[in-house]
Protein backbone atom coordinates (compact mmCIF):
# COMPACT_ATOMS: atom_id res chain seq x y z
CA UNK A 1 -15.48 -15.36 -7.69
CA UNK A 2 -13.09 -12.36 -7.65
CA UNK A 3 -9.68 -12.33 -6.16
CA UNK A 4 -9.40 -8.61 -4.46
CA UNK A 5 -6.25 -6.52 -4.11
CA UNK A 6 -4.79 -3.27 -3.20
CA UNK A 7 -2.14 -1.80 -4.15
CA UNK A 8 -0.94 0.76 -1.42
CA UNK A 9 1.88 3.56 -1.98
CA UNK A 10 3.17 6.36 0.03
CA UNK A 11 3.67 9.53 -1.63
CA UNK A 12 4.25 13.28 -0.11
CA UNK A 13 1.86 14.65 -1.85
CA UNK A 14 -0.39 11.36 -2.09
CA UNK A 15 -4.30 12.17 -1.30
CA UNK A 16 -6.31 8.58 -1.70
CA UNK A 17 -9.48 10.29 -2.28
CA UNK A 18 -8.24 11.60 -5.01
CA UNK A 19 -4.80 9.26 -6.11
CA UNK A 20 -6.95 5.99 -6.83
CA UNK A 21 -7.94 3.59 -9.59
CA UNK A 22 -9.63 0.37 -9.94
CA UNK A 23 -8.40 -1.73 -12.67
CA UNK A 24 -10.90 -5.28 -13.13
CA UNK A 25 -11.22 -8.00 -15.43
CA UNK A 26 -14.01 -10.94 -14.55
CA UNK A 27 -11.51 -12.02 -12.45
CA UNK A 28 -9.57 -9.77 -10.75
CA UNK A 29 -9.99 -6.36 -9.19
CA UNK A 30 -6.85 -4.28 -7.96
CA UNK A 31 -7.45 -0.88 -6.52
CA UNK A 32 -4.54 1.19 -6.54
CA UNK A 33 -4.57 3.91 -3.75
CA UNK A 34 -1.54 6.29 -2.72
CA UNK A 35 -1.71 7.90 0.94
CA UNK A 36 0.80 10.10 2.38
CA UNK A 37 0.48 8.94 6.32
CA UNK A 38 0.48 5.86 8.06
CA UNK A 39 -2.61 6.38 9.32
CA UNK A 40 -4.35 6.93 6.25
CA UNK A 41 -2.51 4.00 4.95
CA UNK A 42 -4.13 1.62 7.65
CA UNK A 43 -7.61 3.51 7.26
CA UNK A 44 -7.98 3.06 3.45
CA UNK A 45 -6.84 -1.13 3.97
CA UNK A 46 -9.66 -1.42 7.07
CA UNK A 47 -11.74 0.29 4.93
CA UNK A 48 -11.44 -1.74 1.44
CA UNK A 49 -11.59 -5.06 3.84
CA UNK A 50 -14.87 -4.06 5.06
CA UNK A 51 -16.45 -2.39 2.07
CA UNK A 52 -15.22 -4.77 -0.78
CA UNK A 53 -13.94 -8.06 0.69
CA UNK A 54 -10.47 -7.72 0.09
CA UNK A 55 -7.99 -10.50 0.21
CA UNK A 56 -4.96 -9.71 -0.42
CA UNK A 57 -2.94 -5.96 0.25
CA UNK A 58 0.27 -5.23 -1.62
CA UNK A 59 2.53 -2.61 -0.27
CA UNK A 60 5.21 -0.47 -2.01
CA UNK A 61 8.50 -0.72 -1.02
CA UNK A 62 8.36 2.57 0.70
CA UNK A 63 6.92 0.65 3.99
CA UNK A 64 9.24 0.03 7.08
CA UNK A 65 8.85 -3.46 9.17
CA UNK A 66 6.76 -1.87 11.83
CA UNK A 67 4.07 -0.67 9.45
CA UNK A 68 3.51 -3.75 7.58
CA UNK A 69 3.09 -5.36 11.22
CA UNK A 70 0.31 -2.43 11.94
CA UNK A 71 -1.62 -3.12 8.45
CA UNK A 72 -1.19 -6.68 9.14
CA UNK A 73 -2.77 -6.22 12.04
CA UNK A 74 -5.31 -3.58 11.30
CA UNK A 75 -7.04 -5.99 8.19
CA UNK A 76 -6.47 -9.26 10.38
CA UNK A 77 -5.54 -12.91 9.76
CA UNK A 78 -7.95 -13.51 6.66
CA UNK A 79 -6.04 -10.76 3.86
CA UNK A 80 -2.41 -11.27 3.50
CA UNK A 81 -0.33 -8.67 3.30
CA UNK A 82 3.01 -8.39 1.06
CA UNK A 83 5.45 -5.88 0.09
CA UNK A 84 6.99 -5.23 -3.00
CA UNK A 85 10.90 -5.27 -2.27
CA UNK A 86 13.64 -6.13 -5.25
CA UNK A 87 16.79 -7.38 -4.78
CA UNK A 88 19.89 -5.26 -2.68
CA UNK A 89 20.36 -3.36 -5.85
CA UNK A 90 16.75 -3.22 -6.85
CA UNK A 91 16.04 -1.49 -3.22
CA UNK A 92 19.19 0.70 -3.37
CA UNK A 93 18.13 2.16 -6.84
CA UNK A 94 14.51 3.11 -5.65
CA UNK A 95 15.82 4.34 -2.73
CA UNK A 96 18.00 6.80 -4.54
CA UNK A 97 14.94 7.64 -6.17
CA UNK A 98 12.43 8.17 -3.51
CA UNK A 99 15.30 10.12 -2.09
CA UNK A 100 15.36 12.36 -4.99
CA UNK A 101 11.32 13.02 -4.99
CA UNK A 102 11.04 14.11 -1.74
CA UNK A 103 9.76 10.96 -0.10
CA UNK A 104 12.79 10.45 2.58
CA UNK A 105 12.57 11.18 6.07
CA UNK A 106 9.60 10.37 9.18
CA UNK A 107 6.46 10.11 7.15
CA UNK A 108 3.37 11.96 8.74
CA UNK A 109 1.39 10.02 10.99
């Protein structure tokens, strides 16, 4: 059996037809996918739930409260759904950085 994960990251310029990757051992499988919406975000999870059986989604720190809740909800009860946060300083520091690359500001829906 394979644990399944996905890696999910907003970028500005992020196109997840094109900005993916699958990285598998005999026992593992993460796909790594960056989007540049919310929406596309929650499409590409419902999608990789229903086409390879994912079970777990991992979500950069670039996601607010309210759109972990809606991929939460969009891949249901059965995948679990984190986000990869740091410490106070941790967050501050890629904040800055995000900041820096463009990425700050109301995402495209």
């Amino acid at each position: 059996m394979v644990f399944k994960v996905v890696f999910l990251a907003h970028a500005p310029d992020g196109e997840p037809e094109k900005h993916r990757c699958v990285v598998e051992t005999s026992r593992y499988k993460l796909f790594v996918v960056v989007v540049k919406s919310q929406d596309q975000a929650v499409e590409v999870c419902k999608s990789l739930v229903e086409q390879e059986n994912i079970d777990s989604v991992i979500l950069c720190p670039g996601f607010t409260h309210r759109e972990v809740a809606e991929i939460s909800e969009a891949v249901g009860e059965d995948v679990g759904v984190s986000v990869a946060r740091g410490d106070g300083p941790s967050n501050r520091t890629s904040s800055k950085a995000r900041q820096r690359e463009g990425y700050a500001g109301k995402q495209t829906r």
